[in-house]
N, C-alpha and C. Protein backbone atom coordinates (compact mmCIF):
# COMPACT_ATOMS: atom_id res chain seq x y z
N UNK A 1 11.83 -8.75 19.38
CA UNK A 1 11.07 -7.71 18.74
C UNK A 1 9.63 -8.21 18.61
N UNK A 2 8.71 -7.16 18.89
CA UNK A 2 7.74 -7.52 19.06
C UNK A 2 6.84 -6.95 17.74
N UNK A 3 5.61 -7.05 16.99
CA UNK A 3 4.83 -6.46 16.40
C UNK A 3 3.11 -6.72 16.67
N UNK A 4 2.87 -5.09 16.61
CA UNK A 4 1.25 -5.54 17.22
C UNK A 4 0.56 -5.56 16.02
N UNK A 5 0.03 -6.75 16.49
CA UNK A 5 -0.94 -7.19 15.58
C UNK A 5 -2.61 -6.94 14.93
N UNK A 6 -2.59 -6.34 15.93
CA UNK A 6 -4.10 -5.35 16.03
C UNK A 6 -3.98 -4.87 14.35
N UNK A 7 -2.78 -4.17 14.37
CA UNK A 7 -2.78 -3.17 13.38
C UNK A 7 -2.68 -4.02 11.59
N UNK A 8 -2.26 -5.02 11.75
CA UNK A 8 -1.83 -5.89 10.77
C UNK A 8 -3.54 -6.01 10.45
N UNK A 9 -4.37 -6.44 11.63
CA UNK A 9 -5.71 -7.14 11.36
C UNK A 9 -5.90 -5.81 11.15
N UNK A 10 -6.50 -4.62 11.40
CA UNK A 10 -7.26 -3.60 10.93
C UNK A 10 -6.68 -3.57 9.54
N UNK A 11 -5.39 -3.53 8.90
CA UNK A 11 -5.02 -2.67 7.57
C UNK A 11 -5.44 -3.82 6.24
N UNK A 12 -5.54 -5.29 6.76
CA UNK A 12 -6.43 -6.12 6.12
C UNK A 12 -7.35 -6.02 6.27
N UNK A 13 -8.19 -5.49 6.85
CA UNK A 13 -9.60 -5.12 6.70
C UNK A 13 -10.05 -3.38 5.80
N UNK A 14 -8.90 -2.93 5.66
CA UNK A 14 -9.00 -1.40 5.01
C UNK A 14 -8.25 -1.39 3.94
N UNK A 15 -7.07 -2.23 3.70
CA UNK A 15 -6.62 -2.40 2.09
C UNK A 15 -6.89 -4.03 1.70
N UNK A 16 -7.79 -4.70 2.30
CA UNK A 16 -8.29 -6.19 1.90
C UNK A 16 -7.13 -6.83 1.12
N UNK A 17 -6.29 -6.91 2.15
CA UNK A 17 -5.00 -7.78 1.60
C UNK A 17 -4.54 -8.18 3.27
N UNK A 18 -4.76 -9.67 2.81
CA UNK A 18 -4.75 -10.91 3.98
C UNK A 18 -3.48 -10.77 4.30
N UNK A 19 -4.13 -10.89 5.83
CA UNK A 19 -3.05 -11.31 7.13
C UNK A 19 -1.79 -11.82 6.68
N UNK A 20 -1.59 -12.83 5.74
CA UNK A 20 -0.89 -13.59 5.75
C UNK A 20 0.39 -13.34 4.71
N UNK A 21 -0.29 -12.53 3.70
CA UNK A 21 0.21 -12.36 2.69
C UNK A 21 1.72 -10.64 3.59
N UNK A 22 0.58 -10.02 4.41
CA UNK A 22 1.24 -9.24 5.04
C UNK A 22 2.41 -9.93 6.09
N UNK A 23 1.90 -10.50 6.81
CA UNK A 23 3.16 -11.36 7.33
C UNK A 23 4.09 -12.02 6.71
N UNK A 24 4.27 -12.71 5.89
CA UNK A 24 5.23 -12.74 4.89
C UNK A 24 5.76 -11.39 4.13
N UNK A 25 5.18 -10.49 3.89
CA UNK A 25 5.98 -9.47 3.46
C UNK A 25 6.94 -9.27 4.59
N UNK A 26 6.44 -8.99 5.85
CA UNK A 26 7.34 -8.25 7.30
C UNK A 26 8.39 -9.22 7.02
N UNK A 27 8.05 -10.92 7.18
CA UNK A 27 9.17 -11.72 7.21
C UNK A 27 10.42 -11.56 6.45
N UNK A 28 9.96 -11.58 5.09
CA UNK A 28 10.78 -11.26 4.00
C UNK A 28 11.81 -9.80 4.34
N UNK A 29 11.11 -8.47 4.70
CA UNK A 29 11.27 -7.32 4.89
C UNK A 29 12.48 -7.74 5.90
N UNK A 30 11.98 -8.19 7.08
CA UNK A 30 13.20 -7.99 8.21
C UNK A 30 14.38 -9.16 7.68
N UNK A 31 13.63 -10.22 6.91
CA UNK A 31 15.34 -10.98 6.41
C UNK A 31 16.32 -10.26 6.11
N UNK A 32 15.30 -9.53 4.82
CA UNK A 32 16.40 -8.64 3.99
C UNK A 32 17.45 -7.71 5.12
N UNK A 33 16.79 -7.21 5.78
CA UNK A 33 17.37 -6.20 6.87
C UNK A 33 18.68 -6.04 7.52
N UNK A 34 18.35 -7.92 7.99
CA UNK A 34 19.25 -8.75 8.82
C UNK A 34 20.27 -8.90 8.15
N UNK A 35 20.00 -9.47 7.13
CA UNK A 35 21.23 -10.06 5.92
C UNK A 35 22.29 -8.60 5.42
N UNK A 36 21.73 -7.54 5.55
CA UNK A 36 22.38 -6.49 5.07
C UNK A 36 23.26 -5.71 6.85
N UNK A 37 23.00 -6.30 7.53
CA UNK A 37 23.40 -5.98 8.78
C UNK A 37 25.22 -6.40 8.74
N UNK A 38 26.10 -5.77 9.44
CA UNK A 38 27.44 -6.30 9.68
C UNK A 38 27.45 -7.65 10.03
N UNK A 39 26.58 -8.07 10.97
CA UNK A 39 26.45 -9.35 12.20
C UNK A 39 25.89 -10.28 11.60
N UNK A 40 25.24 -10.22 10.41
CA UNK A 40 24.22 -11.08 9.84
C UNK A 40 24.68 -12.47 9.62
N UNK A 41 24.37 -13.50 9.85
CA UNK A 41 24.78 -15.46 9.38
C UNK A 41 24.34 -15.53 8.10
N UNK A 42 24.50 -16.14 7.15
CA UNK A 42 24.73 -16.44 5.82
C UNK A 42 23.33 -17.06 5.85
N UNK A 43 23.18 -18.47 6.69
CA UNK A 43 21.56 -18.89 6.74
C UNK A 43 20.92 -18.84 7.69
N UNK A 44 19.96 -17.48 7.42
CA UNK A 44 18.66 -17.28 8.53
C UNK A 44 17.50 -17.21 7.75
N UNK A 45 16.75 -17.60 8.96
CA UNK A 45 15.60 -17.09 8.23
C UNK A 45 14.82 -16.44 9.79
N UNK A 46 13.42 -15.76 9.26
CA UNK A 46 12.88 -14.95 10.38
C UNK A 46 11.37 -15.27 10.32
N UNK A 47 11.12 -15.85 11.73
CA UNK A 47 10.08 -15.90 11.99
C UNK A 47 8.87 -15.25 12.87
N UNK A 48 7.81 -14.74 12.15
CA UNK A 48 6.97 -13.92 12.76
C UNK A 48 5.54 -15.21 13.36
N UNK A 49 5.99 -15.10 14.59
CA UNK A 49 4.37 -15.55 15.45
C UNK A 49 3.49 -15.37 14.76
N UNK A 50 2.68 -15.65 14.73
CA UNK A 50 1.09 -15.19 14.27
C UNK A 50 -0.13 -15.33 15.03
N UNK A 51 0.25 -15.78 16.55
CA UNK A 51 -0.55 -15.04 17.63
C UNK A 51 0.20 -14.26 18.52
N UNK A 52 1.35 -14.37 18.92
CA UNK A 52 1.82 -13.20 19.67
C UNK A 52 2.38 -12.00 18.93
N UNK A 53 2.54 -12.18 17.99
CA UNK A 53 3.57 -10.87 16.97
C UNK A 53 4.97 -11.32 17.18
N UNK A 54 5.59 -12.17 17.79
CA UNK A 54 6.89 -11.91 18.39
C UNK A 54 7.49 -12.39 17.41
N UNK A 55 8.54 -11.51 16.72
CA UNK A 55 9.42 -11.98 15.91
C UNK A 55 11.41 -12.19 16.38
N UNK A 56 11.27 -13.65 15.68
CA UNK A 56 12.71 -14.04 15.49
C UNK A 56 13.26 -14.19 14.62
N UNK A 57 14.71 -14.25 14.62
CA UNK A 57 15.92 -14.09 13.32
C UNK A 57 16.15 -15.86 14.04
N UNK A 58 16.14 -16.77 13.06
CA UNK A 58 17.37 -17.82 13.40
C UNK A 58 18.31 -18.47 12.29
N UNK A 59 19.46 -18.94 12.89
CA UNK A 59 20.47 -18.51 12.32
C UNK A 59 20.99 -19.86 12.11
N UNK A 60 21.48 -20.60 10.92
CA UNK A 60 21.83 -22.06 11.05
C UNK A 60 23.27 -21.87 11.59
N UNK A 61 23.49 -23.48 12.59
CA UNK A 61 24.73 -23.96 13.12
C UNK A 61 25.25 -24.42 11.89
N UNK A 62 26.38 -24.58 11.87
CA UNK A 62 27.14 -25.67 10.53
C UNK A 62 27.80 -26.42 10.74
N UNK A 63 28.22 -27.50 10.63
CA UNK A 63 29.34 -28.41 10.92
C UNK A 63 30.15 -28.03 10.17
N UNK A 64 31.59 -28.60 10.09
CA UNK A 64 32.79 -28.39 9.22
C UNK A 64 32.28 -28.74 7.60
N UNK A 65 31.41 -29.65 7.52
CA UNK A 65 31.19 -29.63 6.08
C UNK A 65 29.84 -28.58 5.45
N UNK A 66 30.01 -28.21 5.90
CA UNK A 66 28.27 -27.09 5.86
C UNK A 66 27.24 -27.73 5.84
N UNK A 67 26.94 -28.63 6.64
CA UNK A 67 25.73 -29.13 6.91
C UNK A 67 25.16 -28.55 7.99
N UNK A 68 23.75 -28.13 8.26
CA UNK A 68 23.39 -27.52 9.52
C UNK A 68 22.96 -28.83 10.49
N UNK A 69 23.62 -28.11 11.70
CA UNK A 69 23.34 -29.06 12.65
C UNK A 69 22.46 -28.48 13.43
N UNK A 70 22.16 -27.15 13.48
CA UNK A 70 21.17 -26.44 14.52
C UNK A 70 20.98 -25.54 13.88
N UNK A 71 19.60 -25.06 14.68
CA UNK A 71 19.50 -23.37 14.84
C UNK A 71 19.86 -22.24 16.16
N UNK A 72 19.94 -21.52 16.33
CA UNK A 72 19.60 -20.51 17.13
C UNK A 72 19.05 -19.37 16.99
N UNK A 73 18.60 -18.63 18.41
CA UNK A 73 17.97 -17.29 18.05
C UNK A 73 19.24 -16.18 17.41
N UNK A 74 19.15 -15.67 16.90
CA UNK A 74 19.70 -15.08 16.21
C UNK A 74 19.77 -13.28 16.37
N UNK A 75 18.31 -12.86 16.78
CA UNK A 75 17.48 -11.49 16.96
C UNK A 75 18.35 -10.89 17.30
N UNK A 76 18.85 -9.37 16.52
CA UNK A 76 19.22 -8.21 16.93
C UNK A 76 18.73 -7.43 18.43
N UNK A 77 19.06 -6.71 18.80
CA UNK A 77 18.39 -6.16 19.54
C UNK A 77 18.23 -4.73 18.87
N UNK A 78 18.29 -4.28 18.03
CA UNK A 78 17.52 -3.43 17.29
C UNK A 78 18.30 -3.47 15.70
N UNK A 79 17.19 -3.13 14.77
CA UNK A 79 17.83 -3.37 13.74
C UNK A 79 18.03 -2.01 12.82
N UNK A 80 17.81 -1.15 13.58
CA UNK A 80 18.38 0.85 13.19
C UNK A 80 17.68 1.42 12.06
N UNK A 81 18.45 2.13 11.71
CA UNK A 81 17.24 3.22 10.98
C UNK A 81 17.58 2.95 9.91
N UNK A 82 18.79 2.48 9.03
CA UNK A 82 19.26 1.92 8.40
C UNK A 82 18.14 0.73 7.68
N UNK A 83 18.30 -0.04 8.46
CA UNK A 83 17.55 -1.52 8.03
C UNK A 83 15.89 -1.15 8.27
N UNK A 84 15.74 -0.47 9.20
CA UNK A 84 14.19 0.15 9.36
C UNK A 84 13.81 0.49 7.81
N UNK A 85 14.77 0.98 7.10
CA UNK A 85 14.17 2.11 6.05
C UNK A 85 14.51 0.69 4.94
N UNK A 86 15.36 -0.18 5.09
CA UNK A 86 15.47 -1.44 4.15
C UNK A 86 14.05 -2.04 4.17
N UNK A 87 13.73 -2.57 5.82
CA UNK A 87 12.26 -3.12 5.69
C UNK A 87 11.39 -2.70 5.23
N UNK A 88 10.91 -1.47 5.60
CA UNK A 88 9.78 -0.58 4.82
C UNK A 88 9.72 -0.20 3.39
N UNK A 89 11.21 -0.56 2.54
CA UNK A 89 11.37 -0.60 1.13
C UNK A 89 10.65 -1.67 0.58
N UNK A 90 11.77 -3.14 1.39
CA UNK A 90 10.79 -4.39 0.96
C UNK A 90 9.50 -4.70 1.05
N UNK A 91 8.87 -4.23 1.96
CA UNK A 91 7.38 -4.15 2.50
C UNK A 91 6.55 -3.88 1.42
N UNK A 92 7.04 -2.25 1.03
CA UNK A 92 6.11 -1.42 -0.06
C UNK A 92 6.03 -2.12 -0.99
N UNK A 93 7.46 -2.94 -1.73
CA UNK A 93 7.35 -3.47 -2.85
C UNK A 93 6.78 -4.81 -3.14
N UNK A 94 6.98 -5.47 -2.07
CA UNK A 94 6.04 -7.18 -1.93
C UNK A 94 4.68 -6.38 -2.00
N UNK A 95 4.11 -5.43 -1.00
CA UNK A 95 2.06 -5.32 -0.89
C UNK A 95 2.04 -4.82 -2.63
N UNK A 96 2.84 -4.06 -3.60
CA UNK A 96 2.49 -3.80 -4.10
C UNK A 96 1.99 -5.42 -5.40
C-alpha cells in the first residue's frame, strides 16, 4: 500500500500540523485497522516510509516460548471499507 505524500506535505502546510505528527497518526490508524482484521498477528506494528509513502504491516515470528525471533511483511492486500472507516476514525481523533 502505497500513500502519496504530496498531499500529507500540502495539508501541513494548510492545517500547520507537522509531517510527522501526521504520519504517526496514519501509522497508528492502519495498526488499529490491522489488529481489528480476522488475519491480524497479535505483534505488529506498521511502518510508513517517509520518502516513498510505502506502507508496511510487520508481524513478529515467535519461538515456542514467545520470544520473537523475526519479523515479516505482514501487508494486507487491501484493508476494506470496514477498517478504511476504522483508520479515518483513528486519524480524526489523534490530529485532533
Amino acid at each position: 500500500m502505497d500513500i502519496d505524500l504530496s498531499i500529507l506535505r500540502m495539508l501541513e502546510r494548510e492545517k500547520e500540523i507537522s509531517f510527522e505528527v501526521r504520519a504517526e497518526a496514519i501509522e497508528q490508524a492502519l495498526l488499529t485497522a490491522y489488529q481489528r482484521s480476522a488475519e491480524a498477528q497479535p505483534d505488529a506494528r506498521v511502518v510508513l516510509d517517509r520518502k516513498s509513502g510505502h506502507v508496511t504491516v510487520f508481524a513478529a515470528e515467535l519461538d515456542d516460548e514467545g520470544n520473537k525471533i523475526a519479523e515479516y511483511d505482514d501487508t494486507p492486500e487491501g484493508f476494506g471499507r470496514i477498517a478504511a472507516t476504522t483508520a479515518k476514525q483513528v486519524m480524526l481523533q489523534r490530529l485532533r
